[in-house]
C-alpha atoms as a PDB file:
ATOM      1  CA  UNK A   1      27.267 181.333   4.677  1.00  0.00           C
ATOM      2  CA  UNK A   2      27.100 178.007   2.679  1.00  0.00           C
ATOM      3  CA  UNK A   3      24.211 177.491   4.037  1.00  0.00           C
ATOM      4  CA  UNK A   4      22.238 180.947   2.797  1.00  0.00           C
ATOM      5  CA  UNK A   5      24.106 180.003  -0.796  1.00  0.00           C
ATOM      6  CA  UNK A   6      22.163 176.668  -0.810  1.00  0.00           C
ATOM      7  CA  UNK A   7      18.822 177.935   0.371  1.00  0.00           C
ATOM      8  CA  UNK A   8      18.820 180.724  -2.319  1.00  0.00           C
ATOM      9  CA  UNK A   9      19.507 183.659  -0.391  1.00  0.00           C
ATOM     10  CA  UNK A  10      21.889 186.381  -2.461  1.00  0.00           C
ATOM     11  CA  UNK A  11      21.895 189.127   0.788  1.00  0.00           C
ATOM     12  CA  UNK A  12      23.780 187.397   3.522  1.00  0.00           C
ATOM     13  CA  UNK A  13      25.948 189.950   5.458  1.00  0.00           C
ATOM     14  CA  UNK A  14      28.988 188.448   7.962  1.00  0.00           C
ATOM     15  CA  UNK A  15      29.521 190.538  11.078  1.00  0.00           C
ATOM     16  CA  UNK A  16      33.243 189.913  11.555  1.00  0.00           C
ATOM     17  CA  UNK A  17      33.382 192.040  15.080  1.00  0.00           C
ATOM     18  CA  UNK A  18      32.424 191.049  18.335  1.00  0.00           C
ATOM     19  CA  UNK A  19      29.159 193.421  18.865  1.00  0.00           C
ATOM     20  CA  UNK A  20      29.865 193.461  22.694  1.00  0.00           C
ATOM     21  CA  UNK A  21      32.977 195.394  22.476  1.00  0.00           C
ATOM     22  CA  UNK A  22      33.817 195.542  18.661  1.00  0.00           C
ATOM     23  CA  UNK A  23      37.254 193.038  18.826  1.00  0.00           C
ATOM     24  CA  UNK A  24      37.702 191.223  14.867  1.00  0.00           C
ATOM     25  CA  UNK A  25      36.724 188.269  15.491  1.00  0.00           C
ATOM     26  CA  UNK A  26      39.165 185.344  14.539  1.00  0.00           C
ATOM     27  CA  UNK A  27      38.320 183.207  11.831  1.00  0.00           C
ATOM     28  CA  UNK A  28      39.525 179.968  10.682  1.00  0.00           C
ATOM     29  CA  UNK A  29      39.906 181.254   7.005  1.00  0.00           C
ATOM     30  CA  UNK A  30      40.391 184.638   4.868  1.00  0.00           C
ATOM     31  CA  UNK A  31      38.507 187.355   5.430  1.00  0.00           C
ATOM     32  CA  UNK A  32      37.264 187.251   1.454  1.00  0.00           C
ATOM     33  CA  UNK A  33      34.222 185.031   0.830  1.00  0.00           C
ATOM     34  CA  UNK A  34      35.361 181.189  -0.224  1.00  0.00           C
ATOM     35  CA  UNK A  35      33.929 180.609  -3.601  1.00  0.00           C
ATOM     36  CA  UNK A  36      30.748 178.885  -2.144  1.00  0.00           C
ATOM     37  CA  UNK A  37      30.420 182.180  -0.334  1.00  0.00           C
ATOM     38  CA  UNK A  38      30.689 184.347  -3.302  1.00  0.00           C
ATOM     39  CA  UNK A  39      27.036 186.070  -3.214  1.00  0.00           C
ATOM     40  CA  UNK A  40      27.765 187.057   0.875  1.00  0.00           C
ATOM     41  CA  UNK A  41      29.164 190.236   2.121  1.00  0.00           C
ATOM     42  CA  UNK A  42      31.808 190.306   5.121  1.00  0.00           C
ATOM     43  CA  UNK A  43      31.830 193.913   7.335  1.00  0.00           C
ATOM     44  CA  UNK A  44      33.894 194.790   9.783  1.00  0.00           C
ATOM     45  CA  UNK A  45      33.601 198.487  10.809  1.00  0.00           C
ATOM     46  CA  UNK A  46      30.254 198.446  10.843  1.00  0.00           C
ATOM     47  CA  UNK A  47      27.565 199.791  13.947  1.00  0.00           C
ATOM     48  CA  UNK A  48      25.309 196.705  13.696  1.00  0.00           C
ATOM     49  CA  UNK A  49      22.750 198.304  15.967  1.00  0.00           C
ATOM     50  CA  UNK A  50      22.802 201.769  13.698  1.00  0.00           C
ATOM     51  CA  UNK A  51      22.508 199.791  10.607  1.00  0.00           C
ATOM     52  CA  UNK A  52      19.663 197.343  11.810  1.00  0.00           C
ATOM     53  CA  UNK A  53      17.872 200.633  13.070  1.00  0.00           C
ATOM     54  CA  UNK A  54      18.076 202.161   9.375  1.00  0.00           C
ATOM     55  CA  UNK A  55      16.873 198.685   7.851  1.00  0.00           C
ATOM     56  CA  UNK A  56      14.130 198.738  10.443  1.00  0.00           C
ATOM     57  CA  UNK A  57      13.259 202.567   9.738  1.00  0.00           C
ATOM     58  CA  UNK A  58      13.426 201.520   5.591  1.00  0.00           C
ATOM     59  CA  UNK A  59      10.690 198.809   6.175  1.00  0.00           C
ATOM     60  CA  UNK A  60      12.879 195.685   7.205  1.00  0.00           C
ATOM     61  CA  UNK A  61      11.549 193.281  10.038  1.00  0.00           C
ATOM     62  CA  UNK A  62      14.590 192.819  12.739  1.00  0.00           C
ATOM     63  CA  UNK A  63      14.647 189.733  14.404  1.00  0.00           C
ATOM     64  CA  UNK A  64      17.101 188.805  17.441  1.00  0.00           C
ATOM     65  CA  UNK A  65      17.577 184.893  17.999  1.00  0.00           C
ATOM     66  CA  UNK A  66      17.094 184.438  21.649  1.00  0.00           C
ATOM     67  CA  UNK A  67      16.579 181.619  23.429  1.00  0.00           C
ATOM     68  CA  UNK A  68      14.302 183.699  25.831  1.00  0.00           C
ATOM     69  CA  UNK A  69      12.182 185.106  23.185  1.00  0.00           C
ATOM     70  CA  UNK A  70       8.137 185.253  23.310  1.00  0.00           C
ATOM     71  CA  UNK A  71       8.185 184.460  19.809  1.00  0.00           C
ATOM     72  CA  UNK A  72       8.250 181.550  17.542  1.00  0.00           C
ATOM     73  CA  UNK A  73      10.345 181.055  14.838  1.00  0.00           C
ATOM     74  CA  UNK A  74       7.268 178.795  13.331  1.00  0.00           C
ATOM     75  CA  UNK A  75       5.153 182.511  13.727  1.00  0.00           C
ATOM     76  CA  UNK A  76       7.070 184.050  11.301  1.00  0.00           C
ATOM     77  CA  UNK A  77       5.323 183.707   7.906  1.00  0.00           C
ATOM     78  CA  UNK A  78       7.377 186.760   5.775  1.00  0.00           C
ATOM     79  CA  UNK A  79      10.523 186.901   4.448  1.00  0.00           C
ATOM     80  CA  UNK A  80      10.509 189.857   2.763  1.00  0.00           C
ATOM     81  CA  UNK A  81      12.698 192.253   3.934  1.00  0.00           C
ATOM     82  CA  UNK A  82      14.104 190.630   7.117  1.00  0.00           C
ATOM     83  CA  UNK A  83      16.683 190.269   8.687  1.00  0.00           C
ATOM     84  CA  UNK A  84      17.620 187.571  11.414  1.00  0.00           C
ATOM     85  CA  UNK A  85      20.434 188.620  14.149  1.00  0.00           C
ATOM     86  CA  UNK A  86      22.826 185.524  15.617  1.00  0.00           C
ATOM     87  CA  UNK A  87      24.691 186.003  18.397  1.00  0.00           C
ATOM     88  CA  UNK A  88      27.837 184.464  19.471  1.00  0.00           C
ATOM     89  CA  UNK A  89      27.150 180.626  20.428  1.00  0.00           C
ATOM     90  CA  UNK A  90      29.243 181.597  23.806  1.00  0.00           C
ATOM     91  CA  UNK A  91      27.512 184.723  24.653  1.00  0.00           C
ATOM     92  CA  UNK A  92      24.440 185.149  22.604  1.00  0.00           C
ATOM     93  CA  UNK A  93      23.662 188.785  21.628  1.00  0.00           C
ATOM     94  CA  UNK A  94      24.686 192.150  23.263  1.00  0.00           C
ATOM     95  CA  UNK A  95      22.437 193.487  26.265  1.00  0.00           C
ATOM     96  CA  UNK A  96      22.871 196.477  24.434  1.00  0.00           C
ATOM     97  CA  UNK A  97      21.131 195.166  21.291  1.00  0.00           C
ATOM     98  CA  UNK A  98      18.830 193.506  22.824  1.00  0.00           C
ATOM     99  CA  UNK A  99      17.485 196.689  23.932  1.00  0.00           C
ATOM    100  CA  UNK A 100      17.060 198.187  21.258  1.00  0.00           C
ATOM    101  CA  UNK A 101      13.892 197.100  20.573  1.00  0.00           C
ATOM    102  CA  UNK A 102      13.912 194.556  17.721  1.00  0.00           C
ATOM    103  CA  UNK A 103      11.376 191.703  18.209  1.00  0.00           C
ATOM    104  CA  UNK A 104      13.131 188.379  19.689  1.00  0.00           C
ATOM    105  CA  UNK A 105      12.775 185.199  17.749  1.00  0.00           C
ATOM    106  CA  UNK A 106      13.082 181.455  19.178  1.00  0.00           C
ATOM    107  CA  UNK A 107      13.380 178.191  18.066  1.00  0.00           C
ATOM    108  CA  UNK A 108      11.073 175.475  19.879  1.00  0.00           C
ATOM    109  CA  UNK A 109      12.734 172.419  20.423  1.00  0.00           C
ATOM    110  CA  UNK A 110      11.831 169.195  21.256  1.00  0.00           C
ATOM    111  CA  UNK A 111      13.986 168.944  24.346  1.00  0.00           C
ATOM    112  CA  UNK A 112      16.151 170.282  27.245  1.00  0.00           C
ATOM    113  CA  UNK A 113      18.747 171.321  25.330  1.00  0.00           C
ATOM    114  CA  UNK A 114      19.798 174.685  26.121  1.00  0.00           C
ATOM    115  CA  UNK A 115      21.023 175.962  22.884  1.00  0.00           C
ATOM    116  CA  UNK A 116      22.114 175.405  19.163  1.00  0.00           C
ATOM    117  CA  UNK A 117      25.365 176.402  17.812  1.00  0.00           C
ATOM    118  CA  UNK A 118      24.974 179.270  14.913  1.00  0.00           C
ATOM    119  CA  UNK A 119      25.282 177.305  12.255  1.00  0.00           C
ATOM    120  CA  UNK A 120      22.761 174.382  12.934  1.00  0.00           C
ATOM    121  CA  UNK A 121      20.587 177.607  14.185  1.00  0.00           C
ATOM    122  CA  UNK A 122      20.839 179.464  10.850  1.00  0.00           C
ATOM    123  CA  UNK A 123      20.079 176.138   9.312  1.00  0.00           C
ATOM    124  CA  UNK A 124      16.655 175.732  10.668  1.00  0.00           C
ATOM    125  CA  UNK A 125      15.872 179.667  10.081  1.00  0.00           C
ATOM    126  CA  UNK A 126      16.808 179.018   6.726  1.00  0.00           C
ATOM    127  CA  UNK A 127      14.807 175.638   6.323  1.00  0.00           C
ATOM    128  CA  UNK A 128      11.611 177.775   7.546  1.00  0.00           C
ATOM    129  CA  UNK A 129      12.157 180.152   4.838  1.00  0.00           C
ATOM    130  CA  UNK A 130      12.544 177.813   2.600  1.00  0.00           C
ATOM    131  CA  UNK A 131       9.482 175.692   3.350  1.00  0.00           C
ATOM    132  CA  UNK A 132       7.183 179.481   3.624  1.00  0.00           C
ATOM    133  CA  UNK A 133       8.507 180.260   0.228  1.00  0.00           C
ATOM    134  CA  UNK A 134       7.388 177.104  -1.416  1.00  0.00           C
ATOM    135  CA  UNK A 135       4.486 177.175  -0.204  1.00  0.00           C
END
Protein backbone atom coordinates (compact mmCIF):
# COMPACT_ATOMS: atom_id res chain seq x y z
CA UNK A 1 0.00 0.00 0.00
CA UNK A 2 3.17 2.21 0.38
CA UNK A 3 3.55 1.99 -2.83
CA UNK A 4 -0.12 3.53 -4.06
CA UNK A 5 0.73 6.32 -1.10
CA UNK A 6 3.90 7.29 -3.08
CA UNK A 7 2.46 7.24 -6.56
CA UNK A 8 -0.49 9.51 -5.47
CA UNK A 9 -3.23 7.22 -5.36
CA UNK A 10 -5.89 8.10 -2.27
CA UNK A 11 -8.42 4.82 -3.26
CA UNK A 12 -6.38 1.76 -2.55
CA UNK A 13 -8.63 -1.01 -1.07
CA UNK A 14 -6.74 -4.28 0.82
CA UNK A 15 -8.58 -7.55 0.33
CA UNK A 16 -7.64 -9.23 3.61
CA UNK A 17 -9.53 -12.76 2.61
CA UNK A 18 -8.41 -15.38 0.52
CA UNK A 19 -10.99 -14.95 -2.60
CA UNK A 20 -10.73 -18.77 -3.28
CA UNK A 21 -12.43 -19.81 -0.20
CA UNK A 22 -12.75 -16.55 1.94
CA UNK A 23 -9.98 -17.68 4.97
CA UNK A 24 -8.39 -13.98 6.68
CA UNK A 25 -5.49 -13.97 5.40
CA UNK A 26 -2.45 -13.68 7.87
CA UNK A 27 -0.56 -10.67 7.92
CA UNK A 28 2.69 -9.73 9.29
CA UNK A 29 1.20 -6.54 11.00
CA UNK A 30 -2.26 -5.00 12.37
CA UNK A 31 -5.07 -5.11 10.55
CA UNK A 32 -5.32 -0.96 10.78
CA UNK A 33 -3.38 0.87 8.04
CA UNK A 34 0.46 1.79 9.28
CA UNK A 35 0.72 5.49 9.10
CA UNK A 36 2.28 5.38 5.53
CA UNK A 37 -0.91 3.52 4.75
CA UNK A 38 -3.24 6.01 6.15
CA UNK A 39 -5.23 7.05 2.79
CA UNK A 40 -5.90 2.89 2.09
CA UNK A 41 -8.87 0.97 3.12
CA UNK A 42 -8.55 -2.76 4.55
CA UNK A 43 -12.00 -5.14 3.97
CA UNK A 44 -12.56 -8.22 5.09
CA UNK A 45 -16.19 -9.39 4.64
CA UNK A 46 -16.41 -8.26 1.50
CA UNK A 47 -17.76 -10.35 -2.04
CA UNK A 48 -14.88 -9.07 -4.22
CA UNK A 49 -16.53 -10.44 -7.33
CA UNK A 50 -20.11 -8.64 -6.31
CA UNK A 51 -18.36 -5.48 -5.60
CA UNK A 52 -16.07 -5.41 -8.80
CA UNK A 53 -19.40 -6.25 -10.75
CA UNK A 54 -21.14 -3.00 -9.19
CA UNK A 55 -17.87 -0.86 -9.95
CA UNK A 56 -17.97 -2.34 -13.43
CA UNK A 57 -21.90 -1.71 -13.80
CA UNK A 58 -21.10 2.20 -12.24
CA UNK A 59 -18.58 2.83 -15.14
CA UNK A 60 -15.24 1.38 -13.61
CA UNK A 61 -12.77 -0.60 -15.97
CA UNK A 62 -11.90 -4.13 -14.10
CA UNK A 63 -8.72 -5.44 -14.79
CA UNK A 64 -7.42 -9.05 -13.61
CA UNK A 65 -3.46 -9.40 -13.56
CA UNK A 66 -2.81 -12.60 -15.31
CA UNK A 67 0.07 -13.85 -16.56
CA UNK A 68 -2.03 -15.48 -19.43
CA UNK A 69 -3.76 -12.40 -20.41
CA UNK A 70 -4.21 -11.13 -24.23
CA UNK A 71 -3.64 -7.80 -22.99
CA UNK A 72 -0.88 -5.46 -22.29
CA UNK A 73 -0.40 -3.61 -19.40
CA UNK A 74 1.52 -0.95 -21.87
CA UNK A 75 -2.32 -0.90 -23.79
CA UNK A 76 -3.85 0.57 -21.07
CA UNK A 77 -3.86 4.37 -21.53
CA UNK A 78 -6.87 5.39 -18.71
CA UNK A 79 -6.85 5.53 -15.29
CA UNK A 80 -9.90 6.85 -14.57
CA UNK A 81 -12.04 4.80 -12.81
CA UNK A 82 -10.12 1.48 -12.69
CA UNK A 83 -9.46 -0.85 -10.85
CA UNK A 84 -6.53 -3.49 -11.07
CA UNK A 85 -7.18 -7.11 -9.34
CA UNK A 86 -3.83 -9.04 -7.78
CA UNK A 87 -3.98 -12.33 -6.99
CA UNK A 88 -2.14 -14.29 -4.50
CA UNK A 89 1.68 -14.61 -5.67
CA UNK A 90 1.09 -18.58 -4.85
CA UNK A 91 -2.10 -19.04 -6.61
CA UNK A 92 -2.89 -16.10 -8.74
CA UNK A 93 -6.63 -15.23 -8.94
CA UNK A 94 -9.79 -17.40 -8.39
CA UNK A 95 -11.11 -19.54 -11.48
CA UNK A 96 -14.17 -18.24 -10.28
CA UNK A 97 -13.19 -14.59 -10.87
CA UNK A 98 -11.63 -15.08 -13.64
CA UNK A 99 -14.83 -15.92 -15.13
CA UNK A 100 -16.52 -13.41 -14.51
CA UNK A 101 -15.73 -11.58 -17.29
CA UNK A 102 -13.37 -8.70 -16.40
CA UNK A 103 -10.70 -8.04 -19.08
CA UNK A 104 -7.16 -9.74 -18.13
CA UNK A 105 -4.15 -7.53 -17.94
CA UNK A 106 -0.31 -8.65 -18.35
CA UNK A 107 2.89 -7.43 -17.84
CA UNK A 108 5.53 -8.10 -20.77
CA UNK A 109 8.73 -8.92 -19.57
CA UNK A 110 11.92 -9.10 -20.87
CA UNK A 111 12.53 -12.72 -19.95
CA UNK A 112 11.55 -16.29 -18.87
CA UNK A 113 10.60 -15.49 -15.72
CA UNK A 114 7.38 -16.88 -14.85
CA UNK A 115 6.01 -14.39 -12.50
CA UNK A 116 6.41 -11.24 -10.20
CA UNK A 117 5.58 -11.19 -6.64
CA UNK A 118 2.52 -8.59 -5.84
CA UNK A 119 4.33 -6.05 -4.72
CA UNK A 120 7.09 -5.56 -7.46
CA UNK A 121 3.79 -6.25 -9.77
CA UNK A 122 1.75 -3.38 -8.27
CA UNK A 123 4.90 -1.40 -8.61
CA UNK A 124 5.13 -1.44 -12.31
CA UNK A 125 1.11 -0.96 -12.64
CA UNK A 126 1.62 1.90 -10.62
CA UNK A 127 4.81 3.26 -12.52
CA UNK A 128 2.51 3.04 -15.83
CA UNK A 129 0.01 5.18 -14.24
CA UNK A 130 2.23 7.34 -13.21
CA UNK A 131 4.15 7.88 -16.45
CA UNK A 132 0.22 8.09 -18.50
CA UNK A 133 -0.66 10.74 -16.03
CA UNK A 134 2.28 12.93 -16.66
CA UNK A 135 2.07 12.80 -19.80
Amino acid sequence: MANCRYCGLRNAIRYHRCIHCGTPLSTSGPTIPHSSESSSAIHTDVDLPGELNLLNKNGYSVYLMSQDADISLKKIDHFDKTVFVFGNESDGLSEALLKEGFDKVKIEGFSDCESLNVAVSCGIVLNHYRNIQSG
